[in-house]
C-alpha atoms as a PDB file:
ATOM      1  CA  UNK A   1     354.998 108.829 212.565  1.00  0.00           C
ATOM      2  CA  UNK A   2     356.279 111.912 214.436  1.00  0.00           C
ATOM      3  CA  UNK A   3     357.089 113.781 211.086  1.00  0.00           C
ATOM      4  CA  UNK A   4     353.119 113.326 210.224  1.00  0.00           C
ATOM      5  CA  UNK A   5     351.835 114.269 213.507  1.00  0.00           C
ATOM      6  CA  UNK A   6     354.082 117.333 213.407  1.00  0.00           C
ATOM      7  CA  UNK A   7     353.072 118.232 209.768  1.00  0.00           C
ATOM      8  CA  UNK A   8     348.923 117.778 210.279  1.00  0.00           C
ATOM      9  CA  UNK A   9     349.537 120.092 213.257  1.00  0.00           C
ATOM     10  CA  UNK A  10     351.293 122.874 211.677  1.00  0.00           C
ATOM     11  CA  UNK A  11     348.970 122.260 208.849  1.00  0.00           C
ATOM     12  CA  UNK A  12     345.921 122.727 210.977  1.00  0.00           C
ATOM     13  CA  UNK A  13     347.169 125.559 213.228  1.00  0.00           C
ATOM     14  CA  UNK A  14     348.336 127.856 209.477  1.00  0.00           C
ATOM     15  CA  UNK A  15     345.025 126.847 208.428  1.00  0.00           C
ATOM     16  CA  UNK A  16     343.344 128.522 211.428  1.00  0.00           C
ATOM     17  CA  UNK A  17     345.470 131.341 211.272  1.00  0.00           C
ATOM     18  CA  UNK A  18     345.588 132.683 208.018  1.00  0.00           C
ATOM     19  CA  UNK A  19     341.614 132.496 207.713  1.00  0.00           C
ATOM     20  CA  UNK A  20     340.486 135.509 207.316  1.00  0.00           C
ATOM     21  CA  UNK A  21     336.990 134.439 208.801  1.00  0.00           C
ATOM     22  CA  UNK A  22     337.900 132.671 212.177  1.00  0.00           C
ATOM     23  CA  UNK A  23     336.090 133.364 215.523  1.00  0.00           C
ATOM     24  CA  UNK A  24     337.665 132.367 218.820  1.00  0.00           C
ATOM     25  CA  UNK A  25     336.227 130.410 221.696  1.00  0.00           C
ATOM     26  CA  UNK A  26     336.958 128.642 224.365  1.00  0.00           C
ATOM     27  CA  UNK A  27     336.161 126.217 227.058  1.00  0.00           C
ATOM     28  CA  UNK A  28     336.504 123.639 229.884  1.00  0.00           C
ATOM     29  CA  UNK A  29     335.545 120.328 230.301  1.00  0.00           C
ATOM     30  CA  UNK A  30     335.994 117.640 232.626  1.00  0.00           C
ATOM     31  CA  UNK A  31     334.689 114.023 233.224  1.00  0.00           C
ATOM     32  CA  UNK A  32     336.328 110.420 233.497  1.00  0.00           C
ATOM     33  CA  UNK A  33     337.911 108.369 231.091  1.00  0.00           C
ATOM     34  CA  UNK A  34     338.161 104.718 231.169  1.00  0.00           C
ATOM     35  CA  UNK A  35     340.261 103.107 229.943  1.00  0.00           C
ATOM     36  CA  UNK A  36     341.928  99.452 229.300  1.00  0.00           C
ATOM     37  CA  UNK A  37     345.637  99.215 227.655  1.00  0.00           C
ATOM     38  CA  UNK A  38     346.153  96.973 224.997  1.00  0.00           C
ATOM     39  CA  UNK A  39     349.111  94.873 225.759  1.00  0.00           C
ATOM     40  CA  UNK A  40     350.379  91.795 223.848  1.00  0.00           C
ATOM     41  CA  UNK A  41     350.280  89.267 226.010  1.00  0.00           C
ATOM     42  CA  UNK A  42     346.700  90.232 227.559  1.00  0.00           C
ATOM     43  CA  UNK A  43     344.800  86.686 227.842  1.00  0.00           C
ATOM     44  CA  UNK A  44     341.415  88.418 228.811  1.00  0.00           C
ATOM     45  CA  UNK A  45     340.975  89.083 231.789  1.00  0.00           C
ATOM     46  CA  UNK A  46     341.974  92.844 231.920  1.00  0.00           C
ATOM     47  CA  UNK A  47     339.425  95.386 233.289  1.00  0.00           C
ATOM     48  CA  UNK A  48     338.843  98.489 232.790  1.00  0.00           C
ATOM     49  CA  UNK A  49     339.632 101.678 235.289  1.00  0.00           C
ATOM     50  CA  UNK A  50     337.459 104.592 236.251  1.00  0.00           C
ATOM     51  CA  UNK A  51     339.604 107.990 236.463  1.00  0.00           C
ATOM     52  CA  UNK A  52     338.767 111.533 236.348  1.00  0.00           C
ATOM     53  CA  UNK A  53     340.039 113.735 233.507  1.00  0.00           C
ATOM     54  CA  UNK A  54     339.851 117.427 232.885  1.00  0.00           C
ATOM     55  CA  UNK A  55     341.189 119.814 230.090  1.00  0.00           C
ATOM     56  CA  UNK A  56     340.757 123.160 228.657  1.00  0.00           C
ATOM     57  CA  UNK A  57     340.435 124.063 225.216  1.00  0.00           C
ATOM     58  CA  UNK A  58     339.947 126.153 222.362  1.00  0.00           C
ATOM     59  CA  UNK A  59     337.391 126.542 218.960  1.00  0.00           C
ATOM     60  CA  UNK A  60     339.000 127.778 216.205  1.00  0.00           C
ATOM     61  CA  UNK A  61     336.165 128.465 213.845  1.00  0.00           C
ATOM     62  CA  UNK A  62     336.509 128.542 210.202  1.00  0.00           C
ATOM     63  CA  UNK A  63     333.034 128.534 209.219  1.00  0.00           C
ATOM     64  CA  UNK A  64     329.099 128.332 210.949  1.00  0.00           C
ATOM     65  CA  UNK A  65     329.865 124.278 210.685  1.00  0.00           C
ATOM     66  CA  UNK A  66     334.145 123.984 210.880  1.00  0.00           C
ATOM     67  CA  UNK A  67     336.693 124.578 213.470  1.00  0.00           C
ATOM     68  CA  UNK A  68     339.628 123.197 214.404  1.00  0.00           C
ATOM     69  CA  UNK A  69     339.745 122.337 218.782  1.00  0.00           C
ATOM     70  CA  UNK A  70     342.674 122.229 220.464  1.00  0.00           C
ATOM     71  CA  UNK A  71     343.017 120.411 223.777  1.00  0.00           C
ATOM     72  CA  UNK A  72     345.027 119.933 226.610  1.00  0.00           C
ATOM     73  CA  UNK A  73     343.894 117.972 229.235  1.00  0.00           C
ATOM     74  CA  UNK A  74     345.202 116.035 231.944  1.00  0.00           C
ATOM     75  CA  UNK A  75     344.143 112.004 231.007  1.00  0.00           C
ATOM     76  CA  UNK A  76     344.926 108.462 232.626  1.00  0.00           C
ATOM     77  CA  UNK A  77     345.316 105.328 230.946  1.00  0.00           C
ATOM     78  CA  UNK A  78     345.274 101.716 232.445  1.00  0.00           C
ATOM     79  CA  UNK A  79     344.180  98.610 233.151  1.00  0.00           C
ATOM     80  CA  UNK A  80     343.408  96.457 236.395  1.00  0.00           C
ATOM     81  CA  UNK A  81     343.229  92.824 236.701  1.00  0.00           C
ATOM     82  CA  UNK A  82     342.617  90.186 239.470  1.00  0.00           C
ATOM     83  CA  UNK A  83     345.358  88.549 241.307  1.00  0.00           C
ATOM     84  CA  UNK A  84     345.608  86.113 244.257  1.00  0.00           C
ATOM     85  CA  UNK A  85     346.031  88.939 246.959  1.00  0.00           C
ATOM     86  CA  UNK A  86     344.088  91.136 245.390  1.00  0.00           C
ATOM     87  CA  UNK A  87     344.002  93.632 242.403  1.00  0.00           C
ATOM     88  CA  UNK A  88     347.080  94.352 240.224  1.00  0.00           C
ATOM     89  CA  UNK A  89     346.347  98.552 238.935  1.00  0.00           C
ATOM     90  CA  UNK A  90     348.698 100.189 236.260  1.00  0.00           C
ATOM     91  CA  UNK A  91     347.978 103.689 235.644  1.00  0.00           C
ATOM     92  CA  UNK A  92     350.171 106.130 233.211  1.00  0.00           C
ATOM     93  CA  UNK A  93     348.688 109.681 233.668  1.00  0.00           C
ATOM     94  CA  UNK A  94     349.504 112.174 230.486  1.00  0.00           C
ATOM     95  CA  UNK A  95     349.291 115.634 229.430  1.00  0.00           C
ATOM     96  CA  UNK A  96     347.156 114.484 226.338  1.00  0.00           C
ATOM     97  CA  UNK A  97     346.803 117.294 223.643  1.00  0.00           C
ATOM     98  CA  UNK A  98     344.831 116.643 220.819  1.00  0.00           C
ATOM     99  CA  UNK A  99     343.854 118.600 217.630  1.00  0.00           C
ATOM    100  CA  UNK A 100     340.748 118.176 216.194  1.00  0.00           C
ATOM    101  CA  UNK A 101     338.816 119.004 213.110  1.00  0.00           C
ATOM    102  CA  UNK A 102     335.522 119.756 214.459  1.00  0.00           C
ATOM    103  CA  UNK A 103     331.769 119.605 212.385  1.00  0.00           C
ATOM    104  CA  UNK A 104     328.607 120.767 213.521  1.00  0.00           C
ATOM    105  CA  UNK A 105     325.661 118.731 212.041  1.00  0.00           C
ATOM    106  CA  UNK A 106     323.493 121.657 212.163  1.00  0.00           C
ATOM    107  CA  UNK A 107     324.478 125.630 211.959  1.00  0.00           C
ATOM    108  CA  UNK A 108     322.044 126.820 214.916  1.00  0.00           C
ATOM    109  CA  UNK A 109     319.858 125.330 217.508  1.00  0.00           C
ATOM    110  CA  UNK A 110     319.006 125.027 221.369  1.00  0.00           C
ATOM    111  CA  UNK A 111     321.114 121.516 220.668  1.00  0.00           C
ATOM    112  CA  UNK A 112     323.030 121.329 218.338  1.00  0.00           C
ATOM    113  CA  UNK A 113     325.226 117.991 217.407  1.00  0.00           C
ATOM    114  CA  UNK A 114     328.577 118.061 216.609  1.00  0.00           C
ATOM    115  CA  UNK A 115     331.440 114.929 215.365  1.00  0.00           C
ATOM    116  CA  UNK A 116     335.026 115.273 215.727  1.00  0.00           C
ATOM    117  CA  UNK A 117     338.517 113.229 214.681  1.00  0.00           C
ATOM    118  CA  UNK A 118     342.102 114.226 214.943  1.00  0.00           C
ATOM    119  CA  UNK A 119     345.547 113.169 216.062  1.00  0.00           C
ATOM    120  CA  UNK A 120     346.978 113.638 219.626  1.00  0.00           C
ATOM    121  CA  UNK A 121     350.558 113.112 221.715  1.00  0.00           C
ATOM    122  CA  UNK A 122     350.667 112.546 225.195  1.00  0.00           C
ATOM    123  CA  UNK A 123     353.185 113.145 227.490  1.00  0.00           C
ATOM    124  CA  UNK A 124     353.815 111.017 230.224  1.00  0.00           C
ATOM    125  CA  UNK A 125     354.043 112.594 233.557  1.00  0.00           C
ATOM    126  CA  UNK A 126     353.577 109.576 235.829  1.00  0.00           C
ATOM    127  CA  UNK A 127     353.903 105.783 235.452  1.00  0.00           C
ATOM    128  CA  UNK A 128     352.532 103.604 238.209  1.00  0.00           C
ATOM    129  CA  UNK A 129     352.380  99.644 238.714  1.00  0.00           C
ATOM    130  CA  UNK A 130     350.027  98.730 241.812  1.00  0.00           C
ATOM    131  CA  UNK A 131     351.634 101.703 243.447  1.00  0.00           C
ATOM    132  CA  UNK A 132     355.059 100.940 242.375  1.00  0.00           C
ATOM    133  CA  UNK A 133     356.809 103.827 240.154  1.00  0.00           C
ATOM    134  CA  UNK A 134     357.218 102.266 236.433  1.00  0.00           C
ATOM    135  CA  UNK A 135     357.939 105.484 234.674  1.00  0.00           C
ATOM    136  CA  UNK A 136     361.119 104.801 233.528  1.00  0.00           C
ATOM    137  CA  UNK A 137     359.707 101.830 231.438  1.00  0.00           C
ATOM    138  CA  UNK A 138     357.327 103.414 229.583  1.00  0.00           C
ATOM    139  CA  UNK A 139     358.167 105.969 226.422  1.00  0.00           C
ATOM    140  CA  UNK A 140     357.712 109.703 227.181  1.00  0.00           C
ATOM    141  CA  UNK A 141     355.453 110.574 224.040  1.00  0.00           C
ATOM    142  CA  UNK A 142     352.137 108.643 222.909  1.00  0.00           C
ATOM    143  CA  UNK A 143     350.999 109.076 219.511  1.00  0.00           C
ATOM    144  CA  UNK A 144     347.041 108.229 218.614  1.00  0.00           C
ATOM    145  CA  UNK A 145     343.858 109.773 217.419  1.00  0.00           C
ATOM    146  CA  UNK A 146     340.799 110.848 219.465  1.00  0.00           C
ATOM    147  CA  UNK A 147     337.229 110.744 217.244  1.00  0.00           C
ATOM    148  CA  UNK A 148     334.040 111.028 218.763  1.00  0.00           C
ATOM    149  CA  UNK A 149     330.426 113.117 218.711  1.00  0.00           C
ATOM    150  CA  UNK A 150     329.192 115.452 221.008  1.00  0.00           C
ATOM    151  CA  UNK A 151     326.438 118.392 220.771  1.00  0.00           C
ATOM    152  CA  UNK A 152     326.648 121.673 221.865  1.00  0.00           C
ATOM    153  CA  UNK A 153     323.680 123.113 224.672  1.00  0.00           C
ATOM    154  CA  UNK A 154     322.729 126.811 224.336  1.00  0.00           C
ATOM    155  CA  UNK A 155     322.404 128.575 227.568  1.00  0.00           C
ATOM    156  CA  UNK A 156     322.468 132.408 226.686  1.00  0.00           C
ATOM    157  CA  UNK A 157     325.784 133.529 226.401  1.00  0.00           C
ATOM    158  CA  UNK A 158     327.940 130.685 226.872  1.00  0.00           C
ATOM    159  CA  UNK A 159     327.052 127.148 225.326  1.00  0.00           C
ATOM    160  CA  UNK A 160     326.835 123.734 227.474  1.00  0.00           C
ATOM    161  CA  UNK A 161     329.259 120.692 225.832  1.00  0.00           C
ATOM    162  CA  UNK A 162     328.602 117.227 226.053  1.00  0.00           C
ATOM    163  CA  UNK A 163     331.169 114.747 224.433  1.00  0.00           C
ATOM    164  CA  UNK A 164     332.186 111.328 224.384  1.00  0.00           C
ATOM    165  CA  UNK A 165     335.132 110.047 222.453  1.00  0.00           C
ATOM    166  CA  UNK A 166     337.346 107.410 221.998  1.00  0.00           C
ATOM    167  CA  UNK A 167     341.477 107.224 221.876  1.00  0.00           C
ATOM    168  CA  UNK A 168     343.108 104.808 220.019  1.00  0.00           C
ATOM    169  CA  UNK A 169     346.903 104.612 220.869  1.00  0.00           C
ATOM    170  CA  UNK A 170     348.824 103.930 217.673  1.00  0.00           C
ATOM    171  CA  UNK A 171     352.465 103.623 218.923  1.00  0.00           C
ATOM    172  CA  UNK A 172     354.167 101.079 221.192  1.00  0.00           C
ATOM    173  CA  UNK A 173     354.042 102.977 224.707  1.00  0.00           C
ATOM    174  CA  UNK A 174     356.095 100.538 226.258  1.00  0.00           C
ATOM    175  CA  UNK A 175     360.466 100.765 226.311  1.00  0.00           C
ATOM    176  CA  UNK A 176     361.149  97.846 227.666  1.00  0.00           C
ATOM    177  CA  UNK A 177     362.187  96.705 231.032  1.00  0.00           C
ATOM    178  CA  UNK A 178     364.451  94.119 233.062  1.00  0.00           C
ATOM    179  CA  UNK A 179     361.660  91.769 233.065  1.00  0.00           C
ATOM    180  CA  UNK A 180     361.185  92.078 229.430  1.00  0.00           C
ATOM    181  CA  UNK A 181     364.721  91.890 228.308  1.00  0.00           C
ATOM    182  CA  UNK A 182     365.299  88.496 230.104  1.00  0.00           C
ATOM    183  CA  UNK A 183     361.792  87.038 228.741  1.00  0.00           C
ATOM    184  CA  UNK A 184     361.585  85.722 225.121  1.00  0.00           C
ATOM    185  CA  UNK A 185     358.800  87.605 223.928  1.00  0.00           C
ATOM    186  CA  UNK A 186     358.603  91.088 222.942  1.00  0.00           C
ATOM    187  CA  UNK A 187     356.128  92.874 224.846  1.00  0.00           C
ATOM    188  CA  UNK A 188     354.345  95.749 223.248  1.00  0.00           C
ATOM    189  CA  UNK A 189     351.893  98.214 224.788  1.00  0.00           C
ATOM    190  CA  UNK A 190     349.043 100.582 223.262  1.00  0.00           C
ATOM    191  CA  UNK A 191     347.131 103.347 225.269  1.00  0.00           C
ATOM    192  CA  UNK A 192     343.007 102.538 224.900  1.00  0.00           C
ATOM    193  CA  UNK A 193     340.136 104.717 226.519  1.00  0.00           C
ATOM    194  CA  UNK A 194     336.819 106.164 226.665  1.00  0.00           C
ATOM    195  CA  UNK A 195     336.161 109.310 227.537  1.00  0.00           C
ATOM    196  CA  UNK A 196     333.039 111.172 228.798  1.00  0.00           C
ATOM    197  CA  UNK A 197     333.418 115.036 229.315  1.00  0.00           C
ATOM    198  CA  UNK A 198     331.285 118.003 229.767  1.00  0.00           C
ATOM    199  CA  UNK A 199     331.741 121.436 230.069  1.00  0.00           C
ATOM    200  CA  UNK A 200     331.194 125.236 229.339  1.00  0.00           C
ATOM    201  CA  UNK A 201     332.364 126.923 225.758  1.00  0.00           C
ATOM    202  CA  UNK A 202     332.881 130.957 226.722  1.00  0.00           C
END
């Protein structure tokens, strides 16, 4: 799974570079996500959690309708749920850089619409458990995809963004821990959000 990941981005990034047609841009965004994990023994009654996010990024464009948008932006994933005292949190805050191939629906407009896919890695920079430092459980690279829509707002010179996406986890986050190695099943853990940006493209 790393190989591919590794191979669409260099693919992506020699695309972008030996274009003879690309413009450059670039932006920043910020927002909140919200997220809730997918684990393998969830019975339900997960919730979501509310957290702000915020990135920077840049438009590679091959064409009036094509680019390619790199990311990185600062992104937490979770999950809450009720307990007898009160409210269990996790939260595993990443460096989440994705690279996406980016379409406008329409060349030029006051609002113009725009969908997006592509993979992403995070890197884990903190791991918490209702306050309680987990990090060491948890791998330090997430693989996944982020698709989504957006449009693009002209305002003169620079251009207003609106998106909302969705990231889809598609490796096992979770290494394991004394807890799990004693128990009989094998937990598993995927990251799952939604997330709402907007922001300025220079």
């Amino acid at each position: 799974m790393k190989k591919i990941v590794i191979a669409c981005l260099a693919v992506l990034f020699l695309t972008a570079v030996v274009s003879a047609q690309v413009k450059f841009n670039f932006g920043v965004k910020a927002g909140v996500s919200m997220a809730n994990n997918l684990w393998s023994d969830d019975d339900g009654t997960e919730k979501s959690i509310l957290r702000p996010t915020f990135g920077v990024f840049a438009l590679i464009e091959l064409s009036p309708t094509l680019a390619i948008q790199p990311e990185i932006n600062y992104l937490t994933m979770g999950e809450q749920w009720d307990i007898t005292d009160g409210t269990a949190i996790e939260t595993f805050n990443y460096l989440h850089i994705p690279i996406l191939l980016r379409a406008r629906l329409m060349k030029e407009g006051k609002f113009v619409p725009v969908v997006f896919a592509g993979p992403a890695v995070g890197f884990l920079l903190s791991a918490k458990d209702s306050g309680d430092d987990v990090k060491p459980f948890f791998k330090s690279t997430d693989f996944g995809a982020d698709f989504g829509l957006g449009a693009e707002i002209g305002m003169g010179k620079m251009k207003g963004l609106v998106d909302l996406r969705y990231y889809m986890g598609l490796t096992d986050a979770f290494k394991g821990s004394p807890i799990a190695i004693m128990a009989p099943i094998d937990f598993s853990m995927k990251n799952r959000g939604f997330i709402f940006t907007v922001g300025l493209i220079f």
